[in-house]
Protein backbone atom coordinates (compact mmCIF):
# COMPACT_ATOMS: atom_id res chain seq x y z
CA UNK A 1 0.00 0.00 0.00
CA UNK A 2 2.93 2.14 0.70
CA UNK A 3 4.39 2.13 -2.48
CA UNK A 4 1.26 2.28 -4.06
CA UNK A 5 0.30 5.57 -2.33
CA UNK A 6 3.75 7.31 -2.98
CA UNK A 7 3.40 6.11 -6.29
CA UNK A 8 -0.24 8.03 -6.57
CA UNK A 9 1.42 10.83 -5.17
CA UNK A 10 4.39 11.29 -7.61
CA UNK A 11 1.52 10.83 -9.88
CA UNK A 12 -0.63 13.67 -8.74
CA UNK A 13 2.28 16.25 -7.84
CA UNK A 14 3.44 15.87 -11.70
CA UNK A 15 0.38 16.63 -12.61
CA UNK A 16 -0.05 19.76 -10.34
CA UNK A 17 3.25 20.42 -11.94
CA UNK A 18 2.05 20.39 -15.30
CA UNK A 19 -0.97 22.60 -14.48
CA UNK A 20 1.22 25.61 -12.86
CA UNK A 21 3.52 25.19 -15.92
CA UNK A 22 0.90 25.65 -18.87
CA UNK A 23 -2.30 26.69 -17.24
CA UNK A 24 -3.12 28.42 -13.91
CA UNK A 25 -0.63 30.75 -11.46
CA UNK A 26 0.34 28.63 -8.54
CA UNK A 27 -1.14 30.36 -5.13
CA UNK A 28 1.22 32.93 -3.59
CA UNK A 29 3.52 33.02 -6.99
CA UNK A 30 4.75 36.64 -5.55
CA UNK A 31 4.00 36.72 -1.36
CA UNK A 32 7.57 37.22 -1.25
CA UNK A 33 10.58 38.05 -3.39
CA UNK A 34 11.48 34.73 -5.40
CA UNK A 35 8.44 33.04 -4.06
CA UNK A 36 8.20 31.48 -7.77
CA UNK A 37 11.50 30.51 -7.60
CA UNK A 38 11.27 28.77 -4.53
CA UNK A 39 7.65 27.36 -5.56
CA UNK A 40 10.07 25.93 -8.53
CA UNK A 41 12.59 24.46 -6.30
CA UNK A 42 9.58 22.81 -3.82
CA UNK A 43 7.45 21.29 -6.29
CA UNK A 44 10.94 19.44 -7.66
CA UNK A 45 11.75 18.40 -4.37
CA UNK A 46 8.62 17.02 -3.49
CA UNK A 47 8.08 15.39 -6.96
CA UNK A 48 11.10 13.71 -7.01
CA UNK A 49 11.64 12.80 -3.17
CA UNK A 50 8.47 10.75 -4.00
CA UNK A 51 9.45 9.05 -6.63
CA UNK A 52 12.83 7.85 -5.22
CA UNK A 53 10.92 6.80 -1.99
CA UNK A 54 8.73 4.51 -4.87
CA UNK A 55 11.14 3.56 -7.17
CA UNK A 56 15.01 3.63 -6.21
CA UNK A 57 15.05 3.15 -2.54
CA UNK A 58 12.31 2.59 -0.27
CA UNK A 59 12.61 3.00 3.91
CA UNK A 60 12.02 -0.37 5.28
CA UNK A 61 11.42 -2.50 2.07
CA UNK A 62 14.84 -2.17 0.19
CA UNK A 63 15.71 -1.30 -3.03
CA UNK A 64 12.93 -0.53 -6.38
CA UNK A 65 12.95 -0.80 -9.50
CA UNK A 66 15.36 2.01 -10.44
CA UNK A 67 17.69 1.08 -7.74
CA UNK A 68 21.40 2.86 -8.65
CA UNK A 69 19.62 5.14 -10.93
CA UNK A 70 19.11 8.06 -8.80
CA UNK A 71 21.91 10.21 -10.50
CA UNK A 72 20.41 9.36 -14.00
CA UNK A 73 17.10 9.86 -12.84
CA UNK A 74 17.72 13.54 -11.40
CA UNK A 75 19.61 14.70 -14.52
CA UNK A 76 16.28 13.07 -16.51
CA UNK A 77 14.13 15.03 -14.00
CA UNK A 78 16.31 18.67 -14.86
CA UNK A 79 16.06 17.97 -18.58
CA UNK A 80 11.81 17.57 -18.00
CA UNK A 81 12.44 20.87 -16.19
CA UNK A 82 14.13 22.30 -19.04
CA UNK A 83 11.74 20.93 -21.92
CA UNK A 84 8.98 22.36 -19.84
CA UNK A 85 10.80 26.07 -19.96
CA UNK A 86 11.06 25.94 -23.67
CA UNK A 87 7.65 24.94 -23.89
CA UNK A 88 6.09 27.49 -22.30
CA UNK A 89 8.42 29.88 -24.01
CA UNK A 90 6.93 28.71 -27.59
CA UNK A 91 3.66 27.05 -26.66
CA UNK A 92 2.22 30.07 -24.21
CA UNK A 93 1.79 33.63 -24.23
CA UNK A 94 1.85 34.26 -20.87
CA UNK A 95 4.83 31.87 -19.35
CA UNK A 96 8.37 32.57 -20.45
CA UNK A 97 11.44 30.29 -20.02
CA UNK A 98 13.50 31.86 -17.20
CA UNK A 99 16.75 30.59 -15.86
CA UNK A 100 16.20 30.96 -12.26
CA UNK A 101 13.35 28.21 -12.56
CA UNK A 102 15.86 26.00 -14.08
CA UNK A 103 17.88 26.45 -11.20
CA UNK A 104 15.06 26.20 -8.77
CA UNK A 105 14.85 22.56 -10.45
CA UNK A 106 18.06 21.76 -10.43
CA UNK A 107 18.32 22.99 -6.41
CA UNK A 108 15.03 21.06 -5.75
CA UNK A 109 15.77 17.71 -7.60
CA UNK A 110 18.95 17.01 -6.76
CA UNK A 111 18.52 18.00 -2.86
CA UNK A 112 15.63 15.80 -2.42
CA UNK A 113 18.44 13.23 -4.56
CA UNK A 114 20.84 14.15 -1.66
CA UNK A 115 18.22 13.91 1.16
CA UNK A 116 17.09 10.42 -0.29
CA UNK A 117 20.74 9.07 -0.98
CA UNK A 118 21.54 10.18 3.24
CA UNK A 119 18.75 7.90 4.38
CA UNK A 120 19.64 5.27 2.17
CA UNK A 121 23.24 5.07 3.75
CA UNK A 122 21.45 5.90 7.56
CA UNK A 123 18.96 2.79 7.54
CA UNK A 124 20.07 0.67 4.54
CA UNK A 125 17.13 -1.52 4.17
CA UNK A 126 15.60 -1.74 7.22
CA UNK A 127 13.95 1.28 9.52
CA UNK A 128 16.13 0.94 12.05
């Protein structure tokens, strides 16, 4: 069930994702100074955290299906990121491709990469 629901969840935050890129302004885009950018670098983290948790490495049941492809996986995850800029650079009217959302993506994929790879070395396959 575990995998299952983080699985789902990877699921929906791609397609929230998807949505702020081509269609609607994500909530609070400017509360603050860089609050996109940092919306950028969240949404990556989250994304991806999930999807190692349900595919690389998982707390408690051992390695997934990708396991050893986290590295690949978060360079695959940037170049989405990047595809998704140039997209709404030709495909919108509203949304231009800016490089501090790349970086956001970059920040937020590979932390949640370094985040995921700590735990993995912490508690192996097991919880403990």
């Amino acid at each position: 069930m575990i995998d299952i629901a983080l699985w789902l969840l990877t699921a929906s935050l791609s397609l929230v994702t998807m949505v702020f890129s081509f269609g609607f302004s994500p909530p609070g885009g400017d509360a603050f100074l860089f609050a996109d950018k940092f919306g950028h670098g969240i949404m990556y983290f989250a994304t991806f955290f999930c999807f190692l948790l349900a595919a690389v490495w998982r707390p408690g049941r051992g390695d997934g299906p990708l396991s050893g492809r986290g590295i690949w996986l978060a360079v695959s995850v940037v170049a989405a990121g990047l595809v998704v800029e140039i997209l709404q650079e030709v495909a919108t009217t509203d949304r231009h491709a800016q490089l501090g959302d790349v970086l956001s993506e970059i920040i937020g994929a590979f932390g949640a990469l370094a985040i995921h790879s700590w735990m993995q070395r912490r508690w192996g396959s097991s919880p403990g």
